[in-house]
C-alpha atoms as a PDB file:
ATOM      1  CA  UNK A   1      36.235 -52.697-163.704  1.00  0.00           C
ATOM      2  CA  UNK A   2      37.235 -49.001-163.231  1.00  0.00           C
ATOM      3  CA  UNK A   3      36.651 -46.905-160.462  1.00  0.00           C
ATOM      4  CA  UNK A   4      34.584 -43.628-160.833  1.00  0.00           C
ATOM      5  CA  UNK A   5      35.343 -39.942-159.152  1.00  0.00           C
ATOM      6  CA  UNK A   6      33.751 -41.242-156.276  1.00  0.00           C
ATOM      7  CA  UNK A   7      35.543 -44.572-155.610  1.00  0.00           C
ATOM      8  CA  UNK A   8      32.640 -47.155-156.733  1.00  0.00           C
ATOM      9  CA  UNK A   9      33.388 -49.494-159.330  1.00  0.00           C
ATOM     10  CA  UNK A  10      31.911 -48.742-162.734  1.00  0.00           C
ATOM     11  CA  UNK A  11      30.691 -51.518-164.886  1.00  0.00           C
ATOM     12  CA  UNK A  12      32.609 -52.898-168.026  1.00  0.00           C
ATOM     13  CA  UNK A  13      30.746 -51.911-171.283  1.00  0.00           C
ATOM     14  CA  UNK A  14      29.163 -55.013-172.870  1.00  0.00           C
ATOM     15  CA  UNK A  15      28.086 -55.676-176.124  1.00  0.00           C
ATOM     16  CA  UNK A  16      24.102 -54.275-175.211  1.00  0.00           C
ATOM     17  CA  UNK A  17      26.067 -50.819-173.946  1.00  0.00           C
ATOM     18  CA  UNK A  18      27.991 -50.803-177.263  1.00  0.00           C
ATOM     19  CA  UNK A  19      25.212 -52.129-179.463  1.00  0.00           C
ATOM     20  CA  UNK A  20      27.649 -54.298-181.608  1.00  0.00           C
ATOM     21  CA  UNK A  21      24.835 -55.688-183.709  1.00  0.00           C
ATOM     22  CA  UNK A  22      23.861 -52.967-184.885  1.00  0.00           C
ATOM     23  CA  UNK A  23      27.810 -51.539-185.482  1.00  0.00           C
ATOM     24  CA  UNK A  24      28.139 -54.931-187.410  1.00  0.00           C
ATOM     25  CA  UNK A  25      25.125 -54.286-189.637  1.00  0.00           C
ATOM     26  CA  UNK A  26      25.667 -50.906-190.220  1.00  0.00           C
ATOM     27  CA  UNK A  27      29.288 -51.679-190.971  1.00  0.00           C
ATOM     28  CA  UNK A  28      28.485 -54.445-193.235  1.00  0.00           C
ATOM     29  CA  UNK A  29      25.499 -52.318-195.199  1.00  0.00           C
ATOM     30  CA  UNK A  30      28.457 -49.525-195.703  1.00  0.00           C
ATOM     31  CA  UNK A  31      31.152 -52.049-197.122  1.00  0.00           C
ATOM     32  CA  UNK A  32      28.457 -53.287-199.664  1.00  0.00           C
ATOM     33  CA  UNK A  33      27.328 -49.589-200.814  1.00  0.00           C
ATOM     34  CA  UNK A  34      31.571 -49.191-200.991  1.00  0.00           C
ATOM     35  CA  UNK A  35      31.964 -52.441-203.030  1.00  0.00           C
ATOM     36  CA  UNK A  36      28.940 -51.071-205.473  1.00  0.00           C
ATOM     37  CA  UNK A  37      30.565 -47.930-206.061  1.00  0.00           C
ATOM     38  CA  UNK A  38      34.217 -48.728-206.089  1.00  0.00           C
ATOM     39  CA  UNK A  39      35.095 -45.956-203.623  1.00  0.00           C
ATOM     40  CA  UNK A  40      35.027 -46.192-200.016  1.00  0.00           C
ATOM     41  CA  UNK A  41      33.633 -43.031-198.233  1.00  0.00           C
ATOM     42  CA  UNK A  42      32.909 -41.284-195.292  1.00  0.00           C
ATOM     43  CA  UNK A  43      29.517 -43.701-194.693  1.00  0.00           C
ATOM     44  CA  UNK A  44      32.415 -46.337-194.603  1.00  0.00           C
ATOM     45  CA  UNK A  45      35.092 -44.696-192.097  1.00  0.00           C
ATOM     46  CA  UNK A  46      32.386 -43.951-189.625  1.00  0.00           C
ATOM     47  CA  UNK A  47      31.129 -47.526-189.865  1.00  0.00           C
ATOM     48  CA  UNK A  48      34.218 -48.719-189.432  1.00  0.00           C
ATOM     49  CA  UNK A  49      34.978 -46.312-186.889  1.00  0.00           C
ATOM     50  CA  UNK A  50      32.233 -47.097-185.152  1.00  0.00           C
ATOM     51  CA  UNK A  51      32.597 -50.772-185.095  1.00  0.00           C
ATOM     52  CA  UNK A  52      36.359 -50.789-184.206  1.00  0.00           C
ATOM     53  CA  UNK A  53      35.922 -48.301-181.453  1.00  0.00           C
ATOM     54  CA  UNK A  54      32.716 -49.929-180.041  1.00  0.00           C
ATOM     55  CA  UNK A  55      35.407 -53.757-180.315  1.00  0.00           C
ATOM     56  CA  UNK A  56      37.967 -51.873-178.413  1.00  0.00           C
ATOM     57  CA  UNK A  57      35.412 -50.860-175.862  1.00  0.00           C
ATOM     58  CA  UNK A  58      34.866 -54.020-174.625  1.00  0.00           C
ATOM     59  CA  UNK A  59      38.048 -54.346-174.102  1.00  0.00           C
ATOM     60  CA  UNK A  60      39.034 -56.441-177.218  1.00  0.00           C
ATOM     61  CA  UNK A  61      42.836 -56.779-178.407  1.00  0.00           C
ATOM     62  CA  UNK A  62      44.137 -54.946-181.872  1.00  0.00           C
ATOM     63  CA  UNK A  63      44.238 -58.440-183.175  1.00  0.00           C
ATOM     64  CA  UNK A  64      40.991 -59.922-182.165  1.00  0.00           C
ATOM     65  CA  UNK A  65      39.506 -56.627-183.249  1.00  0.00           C
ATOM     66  CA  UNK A  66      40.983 -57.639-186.877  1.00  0.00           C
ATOM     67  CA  UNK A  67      39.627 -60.715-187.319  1.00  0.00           C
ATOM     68  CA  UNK A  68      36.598 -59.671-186.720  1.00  0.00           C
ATOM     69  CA  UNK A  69      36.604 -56.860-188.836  1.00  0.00           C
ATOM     70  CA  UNK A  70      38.285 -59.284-192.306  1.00  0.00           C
ATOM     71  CA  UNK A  71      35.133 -61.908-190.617  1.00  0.00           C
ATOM     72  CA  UNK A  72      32.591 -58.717-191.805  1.00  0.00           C
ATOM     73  CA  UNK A  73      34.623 -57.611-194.843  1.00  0.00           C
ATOM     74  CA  UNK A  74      34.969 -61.386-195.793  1.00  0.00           C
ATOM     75  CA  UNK A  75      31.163 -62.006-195.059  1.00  0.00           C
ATOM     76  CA  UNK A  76      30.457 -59.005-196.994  1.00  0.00           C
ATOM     77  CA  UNK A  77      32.496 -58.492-200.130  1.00  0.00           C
ATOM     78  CA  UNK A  78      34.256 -61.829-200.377  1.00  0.00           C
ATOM     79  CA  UNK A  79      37.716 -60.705-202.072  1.00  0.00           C
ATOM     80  CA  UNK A  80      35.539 -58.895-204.671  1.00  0.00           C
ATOM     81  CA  UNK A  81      37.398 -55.974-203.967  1.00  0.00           C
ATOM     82  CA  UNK A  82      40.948 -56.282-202.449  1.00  0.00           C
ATOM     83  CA  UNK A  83      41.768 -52.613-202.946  1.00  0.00           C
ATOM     84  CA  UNK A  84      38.443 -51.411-200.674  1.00  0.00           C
ATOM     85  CA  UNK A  85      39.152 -54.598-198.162  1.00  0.00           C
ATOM     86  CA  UNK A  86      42.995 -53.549-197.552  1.00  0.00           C
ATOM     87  CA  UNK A  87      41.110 -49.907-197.029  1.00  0.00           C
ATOM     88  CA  UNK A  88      38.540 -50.907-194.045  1.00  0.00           C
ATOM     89  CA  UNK A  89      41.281 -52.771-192.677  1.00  0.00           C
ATOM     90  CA  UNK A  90      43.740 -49.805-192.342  1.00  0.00           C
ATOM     91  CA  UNK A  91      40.943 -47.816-191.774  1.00  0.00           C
ATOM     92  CA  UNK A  92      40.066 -49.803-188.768  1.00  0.00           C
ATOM     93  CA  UNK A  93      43.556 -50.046-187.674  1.00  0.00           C
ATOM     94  CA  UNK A  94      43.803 -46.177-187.439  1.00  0.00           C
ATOM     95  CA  UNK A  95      40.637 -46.210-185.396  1.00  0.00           C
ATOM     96  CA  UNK A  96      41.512 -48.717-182.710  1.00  0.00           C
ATOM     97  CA  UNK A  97      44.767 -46.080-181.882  1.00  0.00           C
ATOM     98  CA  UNK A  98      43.046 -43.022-182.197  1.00  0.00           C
ATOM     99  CA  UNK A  99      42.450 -41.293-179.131  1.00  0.00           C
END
């Protein structure tokens, strides 16, 4: 927990605050419209974006926050696509740094 301006202690997100379910659907809906078209866009980096920063939220490591993203790419496009896969992933990478 982290304390607020006025000393209480302020709740640790969890996954209802971040809405992962729908991060992980919206995520996984982008990566297919990707596959289809051969070309990931920006529907794709904010999905990702979205999804990796709402993982890192609850306080999930860079690697955890990988294998769960290749578990959605893998669920999603199944290797159909290596070139849009190695993408998301270094798409997702960038987000979890970002500031």
């Amino acid at each position: 927990m982290s304390d607020t301006t006025d000393g209480q202690r302020a709740a640790e997100p969890n996954e209802s605050d971040v809405d992962m379910k729908r991060a992980k659907a919206d995520f996984r809906e982008a990566l297919l419209a990707a596959n289809k078209t051969r070309n990931a866009d920006e529907q794709l980096e904010k999905a990702v974006s979205t999804f990796c920063h709402g993982e890192k939220l609850l306080g999930r490591s860079p690697e955890r926050v990988l294998v769960d993203a290749k578990q959605v790419i893998e669920e999603s496009i199944d290797g159909e696509n290596a070139r849009l896969a190695e993408r998301t992933v270094s798409i997702c990478i960038q987000q979890y740094f970002r500031e």
